[in-house]
PDB file of N, CA and C in Angstrom:
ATOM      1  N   UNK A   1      11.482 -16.595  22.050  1.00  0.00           N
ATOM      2  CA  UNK A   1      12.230 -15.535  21.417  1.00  0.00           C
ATOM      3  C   UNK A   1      11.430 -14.245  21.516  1.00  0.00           C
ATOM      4  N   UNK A   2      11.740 -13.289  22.256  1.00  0.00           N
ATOM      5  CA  UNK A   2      11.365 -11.982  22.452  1.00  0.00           C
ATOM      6  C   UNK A   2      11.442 -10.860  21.047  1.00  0.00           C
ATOM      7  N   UNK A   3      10.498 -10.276  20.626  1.00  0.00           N
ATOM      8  CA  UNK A   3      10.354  -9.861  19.802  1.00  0.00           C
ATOM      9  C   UNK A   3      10.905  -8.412  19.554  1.00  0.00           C
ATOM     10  N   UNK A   4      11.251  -8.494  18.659  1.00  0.00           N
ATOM     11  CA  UNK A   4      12.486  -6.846  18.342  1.00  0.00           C
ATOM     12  C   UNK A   4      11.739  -5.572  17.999  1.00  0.00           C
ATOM     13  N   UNK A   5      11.945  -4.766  18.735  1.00  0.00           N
ATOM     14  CA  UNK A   5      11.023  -3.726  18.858  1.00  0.00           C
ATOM     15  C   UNK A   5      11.274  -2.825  17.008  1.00  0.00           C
ATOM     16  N   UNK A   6      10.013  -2.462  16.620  1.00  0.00           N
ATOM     17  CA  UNK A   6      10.513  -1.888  15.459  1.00  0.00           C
ATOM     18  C   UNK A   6      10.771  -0.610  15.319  1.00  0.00           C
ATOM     19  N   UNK A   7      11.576   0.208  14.369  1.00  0.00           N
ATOM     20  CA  UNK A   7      11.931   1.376  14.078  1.00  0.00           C
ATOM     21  C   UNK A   7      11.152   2.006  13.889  1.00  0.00           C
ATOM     22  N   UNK A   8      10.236   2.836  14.288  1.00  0.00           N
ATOM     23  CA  UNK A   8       9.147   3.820  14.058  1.00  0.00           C
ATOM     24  C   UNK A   8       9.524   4.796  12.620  1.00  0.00           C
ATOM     25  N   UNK A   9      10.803   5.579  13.627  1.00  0.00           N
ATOM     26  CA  UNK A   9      11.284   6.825  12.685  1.00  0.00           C
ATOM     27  C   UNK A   9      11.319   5.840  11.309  1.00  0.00           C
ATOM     28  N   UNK A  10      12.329   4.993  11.114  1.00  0.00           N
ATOM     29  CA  UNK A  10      12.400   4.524   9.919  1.00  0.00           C
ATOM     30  C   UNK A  10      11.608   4.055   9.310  1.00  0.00           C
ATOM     31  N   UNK A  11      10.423   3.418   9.493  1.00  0.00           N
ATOM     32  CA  UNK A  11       9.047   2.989   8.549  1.00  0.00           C
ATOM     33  C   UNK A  11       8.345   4.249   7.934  1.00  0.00           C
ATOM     34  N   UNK A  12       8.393   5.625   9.588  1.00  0.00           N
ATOM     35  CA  UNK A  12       8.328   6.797   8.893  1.00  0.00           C
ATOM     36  C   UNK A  12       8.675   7.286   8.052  1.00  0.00           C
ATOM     37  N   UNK A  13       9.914   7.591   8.032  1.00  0.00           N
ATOM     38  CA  UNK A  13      10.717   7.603   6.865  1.00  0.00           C
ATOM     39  C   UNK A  13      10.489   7.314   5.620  1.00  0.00           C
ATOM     40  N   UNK A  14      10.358   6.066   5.251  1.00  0.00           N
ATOM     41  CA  UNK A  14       9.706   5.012   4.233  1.00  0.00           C
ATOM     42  C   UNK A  14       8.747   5.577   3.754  1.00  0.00           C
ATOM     43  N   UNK A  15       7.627   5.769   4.815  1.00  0.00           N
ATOM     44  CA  UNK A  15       6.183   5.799   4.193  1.00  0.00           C
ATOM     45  C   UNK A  15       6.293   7.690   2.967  1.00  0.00           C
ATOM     46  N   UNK A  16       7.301   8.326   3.823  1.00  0.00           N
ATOM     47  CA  UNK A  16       7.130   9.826   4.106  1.00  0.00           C
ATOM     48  C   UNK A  16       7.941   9.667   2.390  1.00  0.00           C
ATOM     49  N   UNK A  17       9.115   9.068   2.044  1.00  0.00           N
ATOM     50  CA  UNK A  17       9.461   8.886   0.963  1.00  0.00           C
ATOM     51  C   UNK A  17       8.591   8.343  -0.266  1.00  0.00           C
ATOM     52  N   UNK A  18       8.012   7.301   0.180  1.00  0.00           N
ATOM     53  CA  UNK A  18       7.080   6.703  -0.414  1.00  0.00           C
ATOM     54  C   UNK A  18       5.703   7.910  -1.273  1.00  0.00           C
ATOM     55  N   UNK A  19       5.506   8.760  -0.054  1.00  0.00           N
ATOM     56  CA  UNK A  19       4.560   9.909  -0.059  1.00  0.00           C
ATOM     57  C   UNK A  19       4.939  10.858  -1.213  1.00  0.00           C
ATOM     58  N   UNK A  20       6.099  11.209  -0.925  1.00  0.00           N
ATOM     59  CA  UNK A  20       7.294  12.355  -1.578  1.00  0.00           C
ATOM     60  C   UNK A  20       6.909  11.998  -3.385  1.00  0.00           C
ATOM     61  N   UNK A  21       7.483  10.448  -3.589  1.00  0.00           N
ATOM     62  CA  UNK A  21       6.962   9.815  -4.815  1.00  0.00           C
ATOM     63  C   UNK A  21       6.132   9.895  -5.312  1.00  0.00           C
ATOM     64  N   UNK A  22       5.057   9.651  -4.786  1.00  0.00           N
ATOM     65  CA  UNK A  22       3.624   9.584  -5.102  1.00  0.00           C
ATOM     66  C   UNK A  22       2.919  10.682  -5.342  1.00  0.00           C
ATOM     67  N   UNK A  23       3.473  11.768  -5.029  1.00  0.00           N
ATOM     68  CA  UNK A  23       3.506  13.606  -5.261  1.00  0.00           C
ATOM     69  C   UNK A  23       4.170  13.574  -6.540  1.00  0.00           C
ATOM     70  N   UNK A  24       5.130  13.050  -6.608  1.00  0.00           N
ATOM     71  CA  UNK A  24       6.327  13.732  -7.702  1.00  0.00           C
ATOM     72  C   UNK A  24       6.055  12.953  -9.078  1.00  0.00           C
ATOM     73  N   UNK A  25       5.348  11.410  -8.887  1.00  0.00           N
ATOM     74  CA  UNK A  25       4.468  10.504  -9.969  1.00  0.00           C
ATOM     75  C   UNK A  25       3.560  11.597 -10.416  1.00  0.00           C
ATOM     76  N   UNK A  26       2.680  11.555  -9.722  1.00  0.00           N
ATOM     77  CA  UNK A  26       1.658  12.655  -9.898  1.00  0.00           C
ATOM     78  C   UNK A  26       1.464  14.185 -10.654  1.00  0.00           C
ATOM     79  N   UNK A  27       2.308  14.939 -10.507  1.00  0.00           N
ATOM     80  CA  UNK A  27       2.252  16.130 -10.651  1.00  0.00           C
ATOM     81  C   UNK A  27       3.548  16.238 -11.675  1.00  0.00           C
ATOM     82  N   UNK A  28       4.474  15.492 -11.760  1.00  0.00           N
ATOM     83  CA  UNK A  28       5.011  15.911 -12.562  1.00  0.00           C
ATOM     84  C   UNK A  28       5.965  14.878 -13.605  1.00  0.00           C
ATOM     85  N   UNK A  29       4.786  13.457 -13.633  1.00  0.00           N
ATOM     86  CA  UNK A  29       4.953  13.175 -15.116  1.00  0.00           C
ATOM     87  C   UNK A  29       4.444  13.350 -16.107  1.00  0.00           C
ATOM     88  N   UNK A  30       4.563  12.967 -17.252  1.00  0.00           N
ATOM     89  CA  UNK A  30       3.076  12.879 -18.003  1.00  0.00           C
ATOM     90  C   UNK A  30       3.174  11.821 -18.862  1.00  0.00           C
ATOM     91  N   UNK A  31       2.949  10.834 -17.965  1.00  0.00           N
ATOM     92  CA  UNK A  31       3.023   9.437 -18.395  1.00  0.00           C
ATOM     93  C   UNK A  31       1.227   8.595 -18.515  1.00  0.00           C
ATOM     94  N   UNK A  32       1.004   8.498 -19.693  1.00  0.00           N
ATOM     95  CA  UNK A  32      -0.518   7.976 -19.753  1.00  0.00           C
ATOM     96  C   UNK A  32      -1.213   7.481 -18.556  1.00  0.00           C
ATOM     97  N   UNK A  33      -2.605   7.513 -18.901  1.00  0.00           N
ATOM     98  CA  UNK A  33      -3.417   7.617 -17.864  1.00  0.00           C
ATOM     99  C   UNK A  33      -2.955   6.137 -16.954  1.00  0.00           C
ATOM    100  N   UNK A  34      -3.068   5.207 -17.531  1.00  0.00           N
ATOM    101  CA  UNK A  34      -3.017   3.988 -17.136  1.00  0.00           C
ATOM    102  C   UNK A  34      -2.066   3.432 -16.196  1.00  0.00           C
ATOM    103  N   UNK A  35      -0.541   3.663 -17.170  1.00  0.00           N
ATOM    104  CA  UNK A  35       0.441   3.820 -16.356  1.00  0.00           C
ATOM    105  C   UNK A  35       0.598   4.570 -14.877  1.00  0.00           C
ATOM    106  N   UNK A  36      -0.031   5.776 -14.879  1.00  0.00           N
ATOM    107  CA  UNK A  36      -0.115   6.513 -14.203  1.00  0.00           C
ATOM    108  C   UNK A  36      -0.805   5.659 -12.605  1.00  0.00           C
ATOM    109  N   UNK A  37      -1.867   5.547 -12.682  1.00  0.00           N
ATOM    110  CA  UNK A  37      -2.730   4.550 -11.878  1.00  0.00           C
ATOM    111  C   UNK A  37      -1.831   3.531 -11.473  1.00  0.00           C
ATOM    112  N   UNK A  38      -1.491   2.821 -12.141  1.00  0.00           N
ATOM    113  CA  UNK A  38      -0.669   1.148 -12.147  1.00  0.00           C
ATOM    114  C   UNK A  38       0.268   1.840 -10.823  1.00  0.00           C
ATOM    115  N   UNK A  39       0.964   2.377 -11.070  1.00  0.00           N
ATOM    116  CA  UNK A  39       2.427   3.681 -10.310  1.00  0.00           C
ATOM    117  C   UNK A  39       1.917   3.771  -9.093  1.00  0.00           C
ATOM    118  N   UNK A  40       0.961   4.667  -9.405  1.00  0.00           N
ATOM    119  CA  UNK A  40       0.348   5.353  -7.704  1.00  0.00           C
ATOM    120  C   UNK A  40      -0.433   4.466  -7.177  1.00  0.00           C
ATOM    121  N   UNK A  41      -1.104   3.209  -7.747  1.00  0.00           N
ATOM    122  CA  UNK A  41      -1.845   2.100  -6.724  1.00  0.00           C
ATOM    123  C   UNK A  41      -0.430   1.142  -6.110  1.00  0.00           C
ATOM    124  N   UNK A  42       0.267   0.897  -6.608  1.00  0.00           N
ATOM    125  CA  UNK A  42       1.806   0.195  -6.333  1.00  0.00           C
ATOM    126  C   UNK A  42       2.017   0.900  -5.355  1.00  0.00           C
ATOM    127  N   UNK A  43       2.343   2.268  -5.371  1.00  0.00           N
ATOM    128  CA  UNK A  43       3.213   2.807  -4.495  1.00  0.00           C
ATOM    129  C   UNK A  43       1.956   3.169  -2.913  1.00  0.00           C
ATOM    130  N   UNK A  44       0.962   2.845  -3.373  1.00  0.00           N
ATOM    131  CA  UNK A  44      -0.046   3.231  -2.361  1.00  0.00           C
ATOM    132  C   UNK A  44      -0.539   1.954  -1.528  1.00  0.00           C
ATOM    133  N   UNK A  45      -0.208   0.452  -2.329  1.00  0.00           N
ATOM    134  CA  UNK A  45       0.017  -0.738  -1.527  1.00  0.00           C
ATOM    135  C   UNK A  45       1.180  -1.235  -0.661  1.00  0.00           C
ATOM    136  N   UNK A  46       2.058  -0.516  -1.140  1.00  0.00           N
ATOM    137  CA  UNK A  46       3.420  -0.856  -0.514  1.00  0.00           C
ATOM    138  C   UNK A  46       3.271   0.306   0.933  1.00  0.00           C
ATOM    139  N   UNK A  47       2.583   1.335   1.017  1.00  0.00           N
ATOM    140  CA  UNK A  47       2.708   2.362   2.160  1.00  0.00           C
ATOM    141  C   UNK A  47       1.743   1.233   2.722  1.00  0.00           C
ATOM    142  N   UNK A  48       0.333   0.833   2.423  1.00  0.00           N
ATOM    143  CA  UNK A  48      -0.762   0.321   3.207  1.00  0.00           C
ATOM    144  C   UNK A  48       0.185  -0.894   3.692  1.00  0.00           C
ATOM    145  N   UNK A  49       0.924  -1.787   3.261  1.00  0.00           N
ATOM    146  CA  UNK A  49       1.620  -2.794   3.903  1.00  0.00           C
ATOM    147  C   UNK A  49       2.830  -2.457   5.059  1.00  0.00           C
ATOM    148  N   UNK A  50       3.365  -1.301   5.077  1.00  0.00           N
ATOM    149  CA  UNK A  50       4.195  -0.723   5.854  1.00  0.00           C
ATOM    150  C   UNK A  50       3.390  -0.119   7.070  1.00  0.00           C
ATOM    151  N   UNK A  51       2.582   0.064   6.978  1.00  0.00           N
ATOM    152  CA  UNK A  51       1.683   0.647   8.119  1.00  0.00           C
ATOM    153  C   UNK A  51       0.847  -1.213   8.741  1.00  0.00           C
ATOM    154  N   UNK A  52      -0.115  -1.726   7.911  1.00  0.00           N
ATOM    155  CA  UNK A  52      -0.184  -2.796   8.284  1.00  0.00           C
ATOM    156  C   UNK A  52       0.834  -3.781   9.108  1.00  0.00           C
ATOM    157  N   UNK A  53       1.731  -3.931   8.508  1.00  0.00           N
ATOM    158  CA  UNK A  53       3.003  -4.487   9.073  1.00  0.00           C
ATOM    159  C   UNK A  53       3.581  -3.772  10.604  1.00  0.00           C
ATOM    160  N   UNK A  54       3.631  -2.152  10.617  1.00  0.00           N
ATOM    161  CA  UNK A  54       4.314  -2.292  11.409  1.00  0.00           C
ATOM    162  C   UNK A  54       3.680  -1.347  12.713  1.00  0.00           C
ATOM    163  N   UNK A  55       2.706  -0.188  12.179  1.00  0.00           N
ATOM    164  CA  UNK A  55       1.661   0.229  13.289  1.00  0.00           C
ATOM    165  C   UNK A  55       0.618  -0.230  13.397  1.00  0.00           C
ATOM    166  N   UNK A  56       0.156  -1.647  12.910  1.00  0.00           N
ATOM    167  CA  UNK A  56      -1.089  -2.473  12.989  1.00  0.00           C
ATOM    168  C   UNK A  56      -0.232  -3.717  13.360  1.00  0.00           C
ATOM    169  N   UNK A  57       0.812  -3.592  13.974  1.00  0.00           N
ATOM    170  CA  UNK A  57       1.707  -4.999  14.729  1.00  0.00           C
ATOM    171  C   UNK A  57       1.337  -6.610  13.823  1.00  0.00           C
ATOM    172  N   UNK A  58       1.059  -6.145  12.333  1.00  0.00           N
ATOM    173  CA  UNK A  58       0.752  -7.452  12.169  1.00  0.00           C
ATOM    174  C   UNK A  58       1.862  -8.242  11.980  1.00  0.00           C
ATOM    175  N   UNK A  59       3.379  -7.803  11.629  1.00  0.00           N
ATOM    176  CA  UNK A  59       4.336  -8.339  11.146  1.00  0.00           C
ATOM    177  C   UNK A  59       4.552  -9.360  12.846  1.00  0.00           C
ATOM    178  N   UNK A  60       4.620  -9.165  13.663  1.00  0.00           N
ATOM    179  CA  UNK A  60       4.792  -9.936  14.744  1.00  0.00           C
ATOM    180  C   UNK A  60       3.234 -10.656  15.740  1.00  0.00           C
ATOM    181  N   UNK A  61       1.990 -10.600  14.769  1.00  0.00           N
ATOM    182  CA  UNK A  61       1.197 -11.854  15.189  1.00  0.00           C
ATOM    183  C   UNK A  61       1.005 -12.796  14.772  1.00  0.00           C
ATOM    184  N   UNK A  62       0.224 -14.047  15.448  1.00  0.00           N
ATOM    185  CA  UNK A  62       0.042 -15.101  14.792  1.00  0.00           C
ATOM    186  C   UNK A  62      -0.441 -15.002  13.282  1.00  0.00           C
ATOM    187  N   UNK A  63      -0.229 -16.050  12.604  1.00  0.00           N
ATOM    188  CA  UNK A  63      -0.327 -16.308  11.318  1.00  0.00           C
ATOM    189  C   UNK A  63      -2.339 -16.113  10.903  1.00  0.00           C
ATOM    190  N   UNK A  64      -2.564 -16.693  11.720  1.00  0.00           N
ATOM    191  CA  UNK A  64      -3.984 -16.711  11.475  1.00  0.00           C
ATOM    192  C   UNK A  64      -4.647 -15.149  11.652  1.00  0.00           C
ATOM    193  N   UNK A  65      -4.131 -14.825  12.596  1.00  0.00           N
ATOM    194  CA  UNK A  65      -4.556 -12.883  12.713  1.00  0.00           C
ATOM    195  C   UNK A  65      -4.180 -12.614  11.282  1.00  0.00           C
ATOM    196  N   UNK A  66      -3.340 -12.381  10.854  1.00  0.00           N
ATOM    197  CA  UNK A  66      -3.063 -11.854   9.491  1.00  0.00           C
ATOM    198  C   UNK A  66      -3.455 -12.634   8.323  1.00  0.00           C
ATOM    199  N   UNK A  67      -4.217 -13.441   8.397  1.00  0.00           N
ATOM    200  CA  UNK A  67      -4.812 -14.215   7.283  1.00  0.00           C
ATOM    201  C   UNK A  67      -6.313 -13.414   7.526  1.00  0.00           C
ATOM    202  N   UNK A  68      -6.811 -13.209   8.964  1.00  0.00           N
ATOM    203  CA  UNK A  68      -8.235 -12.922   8.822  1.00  0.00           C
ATOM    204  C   UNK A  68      -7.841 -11.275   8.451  1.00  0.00           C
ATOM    205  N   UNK A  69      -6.902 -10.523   8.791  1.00  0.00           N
ATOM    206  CA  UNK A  69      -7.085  -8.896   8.434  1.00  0.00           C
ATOM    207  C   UNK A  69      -6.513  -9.292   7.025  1.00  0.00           C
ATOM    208  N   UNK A  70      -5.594  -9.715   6.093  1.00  0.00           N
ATOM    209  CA  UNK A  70      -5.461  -9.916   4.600  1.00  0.00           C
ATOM    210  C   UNK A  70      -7.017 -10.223   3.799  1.00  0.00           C
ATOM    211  N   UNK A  71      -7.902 -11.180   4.648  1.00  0.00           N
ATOM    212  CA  UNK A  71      -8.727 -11.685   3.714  1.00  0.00           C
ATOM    213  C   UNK A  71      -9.474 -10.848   2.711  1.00  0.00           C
ATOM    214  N   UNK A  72      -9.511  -9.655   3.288  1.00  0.00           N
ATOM    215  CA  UNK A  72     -10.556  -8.965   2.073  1.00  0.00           C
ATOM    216  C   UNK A  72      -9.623  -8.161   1.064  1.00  0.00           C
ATOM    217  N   UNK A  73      -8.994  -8.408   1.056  1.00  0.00           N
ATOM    218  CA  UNK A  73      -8.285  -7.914   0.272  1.00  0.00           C
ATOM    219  C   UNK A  73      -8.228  -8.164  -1.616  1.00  0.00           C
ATOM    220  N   UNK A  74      -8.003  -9.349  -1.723  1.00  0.00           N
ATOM    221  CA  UNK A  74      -8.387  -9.902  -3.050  1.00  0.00           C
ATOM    222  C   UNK A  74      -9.812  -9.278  -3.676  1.00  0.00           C
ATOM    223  N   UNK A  75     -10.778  -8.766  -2.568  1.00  0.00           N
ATOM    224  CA  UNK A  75     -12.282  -8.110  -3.275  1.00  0.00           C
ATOM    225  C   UNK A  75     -11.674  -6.720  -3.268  1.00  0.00           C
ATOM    226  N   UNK A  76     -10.856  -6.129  -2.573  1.00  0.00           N
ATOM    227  CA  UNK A  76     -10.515  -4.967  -2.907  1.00  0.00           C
ATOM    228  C   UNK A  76      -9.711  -4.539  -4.291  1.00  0.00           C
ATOM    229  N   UNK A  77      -8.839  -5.704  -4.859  1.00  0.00           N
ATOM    230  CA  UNK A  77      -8.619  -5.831  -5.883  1.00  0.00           C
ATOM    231  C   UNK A  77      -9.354  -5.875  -6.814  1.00  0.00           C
ATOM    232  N   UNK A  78     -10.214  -6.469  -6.717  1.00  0.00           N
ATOM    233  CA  UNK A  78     -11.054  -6.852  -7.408  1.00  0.00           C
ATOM    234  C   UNK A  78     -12.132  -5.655  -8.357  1.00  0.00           C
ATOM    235  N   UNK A  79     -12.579  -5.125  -6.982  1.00  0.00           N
ATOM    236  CA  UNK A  79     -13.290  -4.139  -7.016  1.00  0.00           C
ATOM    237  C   UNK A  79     -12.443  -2.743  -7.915  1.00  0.00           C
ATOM    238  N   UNK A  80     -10.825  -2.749  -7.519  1.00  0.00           N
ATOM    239  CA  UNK A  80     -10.286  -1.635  -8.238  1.00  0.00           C
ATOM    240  C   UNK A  80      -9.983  -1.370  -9.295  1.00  0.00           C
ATOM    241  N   UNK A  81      -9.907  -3.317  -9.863  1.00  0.00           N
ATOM    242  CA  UNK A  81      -9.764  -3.273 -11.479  1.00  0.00           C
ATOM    243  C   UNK A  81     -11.216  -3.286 -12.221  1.00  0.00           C
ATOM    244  N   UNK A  82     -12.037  -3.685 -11.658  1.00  0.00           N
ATOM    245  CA  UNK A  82     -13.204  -2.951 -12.177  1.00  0.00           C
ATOM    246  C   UNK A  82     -13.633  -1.584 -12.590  1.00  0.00           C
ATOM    247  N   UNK A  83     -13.458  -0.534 -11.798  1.00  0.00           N
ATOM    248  CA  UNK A  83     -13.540   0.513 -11.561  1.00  0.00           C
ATOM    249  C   UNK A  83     -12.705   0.786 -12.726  1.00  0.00           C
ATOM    250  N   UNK A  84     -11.131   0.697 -12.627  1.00  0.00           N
ATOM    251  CA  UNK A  84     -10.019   1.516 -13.382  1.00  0.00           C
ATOM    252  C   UNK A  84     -10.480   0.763 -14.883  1.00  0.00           C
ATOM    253  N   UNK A  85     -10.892  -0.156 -14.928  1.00  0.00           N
ATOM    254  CA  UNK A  85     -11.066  -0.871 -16.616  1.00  0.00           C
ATOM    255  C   UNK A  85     -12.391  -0.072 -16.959  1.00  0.00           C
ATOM    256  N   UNK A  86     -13.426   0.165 -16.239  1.00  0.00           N
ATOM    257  CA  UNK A  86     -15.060   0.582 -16.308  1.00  0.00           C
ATOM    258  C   UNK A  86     -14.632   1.883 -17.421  1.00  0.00           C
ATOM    259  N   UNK A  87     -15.656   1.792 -18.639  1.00  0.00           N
ATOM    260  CA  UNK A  87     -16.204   2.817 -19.280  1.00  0.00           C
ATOM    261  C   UNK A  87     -16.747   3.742 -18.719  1.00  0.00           C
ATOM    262  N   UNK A  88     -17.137   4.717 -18.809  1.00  0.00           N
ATOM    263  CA  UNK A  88     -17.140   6.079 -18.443  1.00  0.00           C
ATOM    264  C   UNK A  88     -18.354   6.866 -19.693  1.00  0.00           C
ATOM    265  N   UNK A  89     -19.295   7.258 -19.322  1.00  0.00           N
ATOM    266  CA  UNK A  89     -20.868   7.574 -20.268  1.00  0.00           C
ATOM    267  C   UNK A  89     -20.122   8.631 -20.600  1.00  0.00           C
TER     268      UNK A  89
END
C-alpha cells in the first residue's frame, strides 16, 4: 500500500492556527498563572506532534523509528513539571 502524500498547506494551517491561539491565550487572558502554562504547554504539544508527525515523516515510519524519536520524551515531562511546580527564592 503506497503511502498518501500529506497536506502541507493544511498541517500549516493547523500549526499557524494553533500559533494564532497561543498569542491570543497569552496576551489576552487573565487566567491564573497555572492555568495559563497548563493552556500554552497543551497547545505547544499538539503543534510539536503536528510537525513530528508530518515534516519529521514520522506518521508514515516504522513503529520502532517512532518509539526511538518518542523515547525521551516522558524526561521531558518530567523535567517540565519540575520546573513549573519548583519554588522560586
Amino acid at each position: 500500500m503506497a503511502n498518501k502524500k500529506p497536506n502541507y498547506y493544511l498541517v500549516w494551517l493547523y500549526l499557524l492556527v494553533l500559533t494564532i491561539a497561543e498569542v491570543g491565550v497569552a496576551f489576552l487572558s487573565g487566567l491564573p498563572f497555572e492555568v495559563l502554562v497548563f493552556i500554552l504547554l497543551s497547545l505547544a504539544i499538539w503543534k510539536a506532534a503536528l510537525v513530528a508527525m508530518y515534516y519529521m515523516h514520522l506518521r508514515f515510519e516504522p513503529p520502532r523509528l517512532v518509539i526511538i524519536a518518542l523515547a525521551p520524551l516522558p524526561l521531558a515531562v518530567l523535567i517540565t513539571i519540575v520546573v513549573v511546580t519548583m519554588e522560586v527564592f
